[in-house]
C-alpha atoms as a PDB file:
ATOM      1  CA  UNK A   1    -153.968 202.142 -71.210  1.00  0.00           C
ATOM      2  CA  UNK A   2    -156.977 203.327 -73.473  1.00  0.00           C
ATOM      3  CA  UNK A   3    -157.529 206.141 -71.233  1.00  0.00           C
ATOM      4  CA  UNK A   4    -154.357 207.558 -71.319  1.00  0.00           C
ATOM      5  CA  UNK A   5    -153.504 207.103 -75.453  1.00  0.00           C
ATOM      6  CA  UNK A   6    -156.947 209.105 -75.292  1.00  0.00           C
ATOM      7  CA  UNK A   7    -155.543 211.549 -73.030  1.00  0.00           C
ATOM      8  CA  UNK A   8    -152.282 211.667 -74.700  1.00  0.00           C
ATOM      9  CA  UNK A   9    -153.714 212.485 -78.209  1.00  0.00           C
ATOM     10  CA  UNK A  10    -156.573 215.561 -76.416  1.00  0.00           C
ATOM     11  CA  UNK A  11    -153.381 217.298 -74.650  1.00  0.00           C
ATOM     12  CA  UNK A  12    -150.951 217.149 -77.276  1.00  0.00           C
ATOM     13  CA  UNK A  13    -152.196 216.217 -81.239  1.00  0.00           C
ATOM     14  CA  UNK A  14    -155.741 217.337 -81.094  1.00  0.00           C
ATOM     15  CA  UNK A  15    -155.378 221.137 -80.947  1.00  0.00           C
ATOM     16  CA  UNK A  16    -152.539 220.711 -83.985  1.00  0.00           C
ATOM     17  CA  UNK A  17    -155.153 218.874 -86.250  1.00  0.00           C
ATOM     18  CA  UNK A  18    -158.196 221.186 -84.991  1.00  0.00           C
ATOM     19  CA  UNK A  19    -156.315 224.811 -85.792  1.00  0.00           C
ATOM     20  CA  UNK A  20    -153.925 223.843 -87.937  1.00  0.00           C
ATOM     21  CA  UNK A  21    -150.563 225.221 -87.798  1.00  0.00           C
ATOM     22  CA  UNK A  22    -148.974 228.752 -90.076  1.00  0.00           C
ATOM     23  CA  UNK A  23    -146.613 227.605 -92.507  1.00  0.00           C
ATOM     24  CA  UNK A  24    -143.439 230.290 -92.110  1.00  0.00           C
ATOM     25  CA  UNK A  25    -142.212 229.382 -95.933  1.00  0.00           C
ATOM     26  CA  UNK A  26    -145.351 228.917 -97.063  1.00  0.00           C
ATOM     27  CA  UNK A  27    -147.796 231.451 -95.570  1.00  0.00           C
ATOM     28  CA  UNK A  28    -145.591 234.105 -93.787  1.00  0.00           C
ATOM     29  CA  UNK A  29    -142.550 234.721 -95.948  1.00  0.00           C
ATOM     30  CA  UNK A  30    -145.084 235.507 -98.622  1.00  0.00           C
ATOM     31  CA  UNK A  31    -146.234 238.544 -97.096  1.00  0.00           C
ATOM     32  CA  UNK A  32    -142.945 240.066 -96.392  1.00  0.00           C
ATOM     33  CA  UNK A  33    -141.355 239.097 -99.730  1.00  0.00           C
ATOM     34  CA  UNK A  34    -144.924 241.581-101.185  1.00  0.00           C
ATOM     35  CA  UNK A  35    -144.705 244.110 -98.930  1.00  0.00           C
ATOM     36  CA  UNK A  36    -141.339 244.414 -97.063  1.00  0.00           C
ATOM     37  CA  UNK A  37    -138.343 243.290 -98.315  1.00  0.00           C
ATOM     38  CA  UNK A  38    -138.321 245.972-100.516  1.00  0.00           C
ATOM     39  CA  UNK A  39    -136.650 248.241 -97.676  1.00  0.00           C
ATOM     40  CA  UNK A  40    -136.315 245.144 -95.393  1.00  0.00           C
ATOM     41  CA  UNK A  41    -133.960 243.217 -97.729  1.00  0.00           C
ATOM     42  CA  UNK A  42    -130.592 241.941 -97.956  1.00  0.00           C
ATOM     43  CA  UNK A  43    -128.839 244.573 -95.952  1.00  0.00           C
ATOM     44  CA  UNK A  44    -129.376 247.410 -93.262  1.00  0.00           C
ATOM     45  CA  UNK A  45    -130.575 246.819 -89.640  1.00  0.00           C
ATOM     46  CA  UNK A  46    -133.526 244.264 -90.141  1.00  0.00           C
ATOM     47  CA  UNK A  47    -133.352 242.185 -93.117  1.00  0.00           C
ATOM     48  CA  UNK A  48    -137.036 239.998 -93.673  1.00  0.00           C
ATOM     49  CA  UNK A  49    -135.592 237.998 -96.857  1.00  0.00           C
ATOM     50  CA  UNK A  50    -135.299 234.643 -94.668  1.00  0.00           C
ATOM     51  CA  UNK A  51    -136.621 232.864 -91.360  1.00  0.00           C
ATOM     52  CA  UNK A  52    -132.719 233.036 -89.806  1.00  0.00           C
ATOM     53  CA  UNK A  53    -132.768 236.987 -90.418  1.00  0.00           C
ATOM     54  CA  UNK A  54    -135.892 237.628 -89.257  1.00  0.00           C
ATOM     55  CA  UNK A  55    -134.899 236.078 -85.841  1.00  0.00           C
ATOM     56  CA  UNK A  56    -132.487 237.305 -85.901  1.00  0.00           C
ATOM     57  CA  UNK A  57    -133.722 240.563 -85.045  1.00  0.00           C
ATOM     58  CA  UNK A  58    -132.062 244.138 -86.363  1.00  0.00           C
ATOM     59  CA  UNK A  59    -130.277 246.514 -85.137  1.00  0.00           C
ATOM     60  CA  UNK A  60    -132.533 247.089 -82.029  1.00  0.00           C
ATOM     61  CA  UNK A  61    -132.759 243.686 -81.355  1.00  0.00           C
ATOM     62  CA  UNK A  62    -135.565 240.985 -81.353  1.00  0.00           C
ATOM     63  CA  UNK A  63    -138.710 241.596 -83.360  1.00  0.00           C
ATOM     64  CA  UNK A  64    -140.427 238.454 -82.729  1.00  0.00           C
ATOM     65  CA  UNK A  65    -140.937 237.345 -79.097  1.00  0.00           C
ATOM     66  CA  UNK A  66    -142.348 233.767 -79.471  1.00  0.00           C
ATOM     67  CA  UNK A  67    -145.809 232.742 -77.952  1.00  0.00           C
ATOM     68  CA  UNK A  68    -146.726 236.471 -77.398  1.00  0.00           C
ATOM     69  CA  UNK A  69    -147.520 238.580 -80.574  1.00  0.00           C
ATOM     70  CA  UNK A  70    -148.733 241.541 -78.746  1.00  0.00           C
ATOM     71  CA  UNK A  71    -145.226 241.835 -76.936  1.00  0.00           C
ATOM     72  CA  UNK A  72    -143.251 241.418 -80.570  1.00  0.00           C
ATOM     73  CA  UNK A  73    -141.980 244.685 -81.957  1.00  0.00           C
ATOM     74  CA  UNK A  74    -142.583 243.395 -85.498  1.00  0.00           C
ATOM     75  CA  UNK A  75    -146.781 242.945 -84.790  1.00  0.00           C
ATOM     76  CA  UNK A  76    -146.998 246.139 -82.696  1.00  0.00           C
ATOM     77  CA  UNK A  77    -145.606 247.962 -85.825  1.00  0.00           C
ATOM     78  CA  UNK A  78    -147.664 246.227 -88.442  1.00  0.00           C
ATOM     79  CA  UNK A  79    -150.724 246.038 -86.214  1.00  0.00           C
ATOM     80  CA  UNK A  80    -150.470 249.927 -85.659  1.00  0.00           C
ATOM     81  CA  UNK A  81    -149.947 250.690 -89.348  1.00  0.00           C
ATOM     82  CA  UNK A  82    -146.226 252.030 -89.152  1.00  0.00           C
ATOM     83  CA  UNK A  83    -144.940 249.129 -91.154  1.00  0.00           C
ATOM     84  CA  UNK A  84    -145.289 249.078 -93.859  1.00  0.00           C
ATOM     85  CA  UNK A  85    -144.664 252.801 -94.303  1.00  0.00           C
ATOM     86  CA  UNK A  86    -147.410 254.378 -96.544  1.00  0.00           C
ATOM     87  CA  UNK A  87    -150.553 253.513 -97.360  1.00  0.00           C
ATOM     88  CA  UNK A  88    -149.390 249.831 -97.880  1.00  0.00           C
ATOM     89  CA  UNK A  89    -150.831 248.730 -95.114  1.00  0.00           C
ATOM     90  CA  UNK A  90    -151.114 244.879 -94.622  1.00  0.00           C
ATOM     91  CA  UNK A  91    -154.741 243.398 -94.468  1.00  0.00           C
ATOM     92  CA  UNK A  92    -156.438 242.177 -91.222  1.00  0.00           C
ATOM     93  CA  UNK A  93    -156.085 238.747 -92.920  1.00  0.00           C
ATOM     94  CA  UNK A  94    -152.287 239.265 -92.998  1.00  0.00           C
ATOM     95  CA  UNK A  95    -151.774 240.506 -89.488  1.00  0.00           C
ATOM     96  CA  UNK A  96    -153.899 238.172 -87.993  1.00  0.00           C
ATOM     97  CA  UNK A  97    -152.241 235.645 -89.252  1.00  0.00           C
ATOM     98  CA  UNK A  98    -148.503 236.844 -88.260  1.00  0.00           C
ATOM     99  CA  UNK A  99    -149.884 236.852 -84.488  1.00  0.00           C
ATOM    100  CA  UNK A 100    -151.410 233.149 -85.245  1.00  0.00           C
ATOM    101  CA  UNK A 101    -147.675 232.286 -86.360  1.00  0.00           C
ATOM    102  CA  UNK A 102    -145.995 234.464 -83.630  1.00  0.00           C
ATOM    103  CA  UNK A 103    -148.317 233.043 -80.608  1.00  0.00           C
ATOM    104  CA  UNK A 104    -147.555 229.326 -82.000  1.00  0.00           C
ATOM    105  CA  UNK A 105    -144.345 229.664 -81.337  1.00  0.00           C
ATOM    106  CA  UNK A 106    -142.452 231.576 -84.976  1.00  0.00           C
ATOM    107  CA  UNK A 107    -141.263 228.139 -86.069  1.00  0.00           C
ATOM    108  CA  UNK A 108    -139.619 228.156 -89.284  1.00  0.00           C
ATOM    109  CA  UNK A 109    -140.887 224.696 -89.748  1.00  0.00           C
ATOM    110  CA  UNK A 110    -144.811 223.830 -88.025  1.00  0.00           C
ATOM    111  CA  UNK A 111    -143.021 219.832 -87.913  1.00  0.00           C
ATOM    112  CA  UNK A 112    -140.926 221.516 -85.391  1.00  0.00           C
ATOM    113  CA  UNK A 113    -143.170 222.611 -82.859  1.00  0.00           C
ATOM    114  CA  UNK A 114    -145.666 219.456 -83.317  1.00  0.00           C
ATOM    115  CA  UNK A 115    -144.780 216.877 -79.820  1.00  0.00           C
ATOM    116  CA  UNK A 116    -145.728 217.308 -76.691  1.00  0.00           C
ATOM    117  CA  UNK A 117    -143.398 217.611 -73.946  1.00  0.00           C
ATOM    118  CA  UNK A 118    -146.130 217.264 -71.255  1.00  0.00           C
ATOM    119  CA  UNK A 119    -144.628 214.279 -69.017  1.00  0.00           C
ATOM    120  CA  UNK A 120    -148.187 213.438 -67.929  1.00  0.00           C
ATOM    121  CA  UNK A 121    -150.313 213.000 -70.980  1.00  0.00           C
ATOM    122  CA  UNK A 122    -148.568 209.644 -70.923  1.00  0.00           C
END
């Protein structure tokens, strides 16, 4: 019984306490209310003024692809230095920490995504 409440809290709480989980409200909206909802605001193909918009994707469709920030269209153009447009590039800091968000999983909410669904830790 010991063994496997040890096991249980290695496979599934440990790495949440360890690295911590981004904040979308708290630590991601931040960035795109400074630098992108300017032209990424209420209206137009991709609007970044909320969690529901931004997943919802724009007018070419998805921008974040969950688990995998190298394969989401929003990283590849911030990482690259297309968005934003000018010389407002975001800081290492900033990106970094959108693919930190994106590759745990782009939940609104880090509550969300905290449980393990792994039938054998128990």
């Amino acid at each position: 019984m010991y063994n496997n409440l040890l096991n249980f809290i290695a496979l599934c709480g440990l790495p949440a306490f360890i690295y911590g989980q981004v904040d979308f409200s708290s630590n991601i909206q931040p960035i795109f209310n400074t630098n992108c909802i300017q032209c990424h605001g209420t209206s137009g193909g991709l609007t970044l003024d909320s969690y529901d918009n931004l997943m919802g994707g724009g007018n070419s469709g998805d921008v974040i692809k969950p688990h995998d920030h190298a394969g989401s269209v929003l990283w590849q153009r911030i990482n690259s230095g297309e968005m934003p447009p000018g010389s407002n590039d975001l800081s290492a800091d900033q990106i970094n920490l959108i693919a930190q968000w994106i590759d745990e999983g782009a939940f609104e909410d880090p509550v969300s995504s905290v449980g393990c669904t792994d039938s054998e830790a128990y």
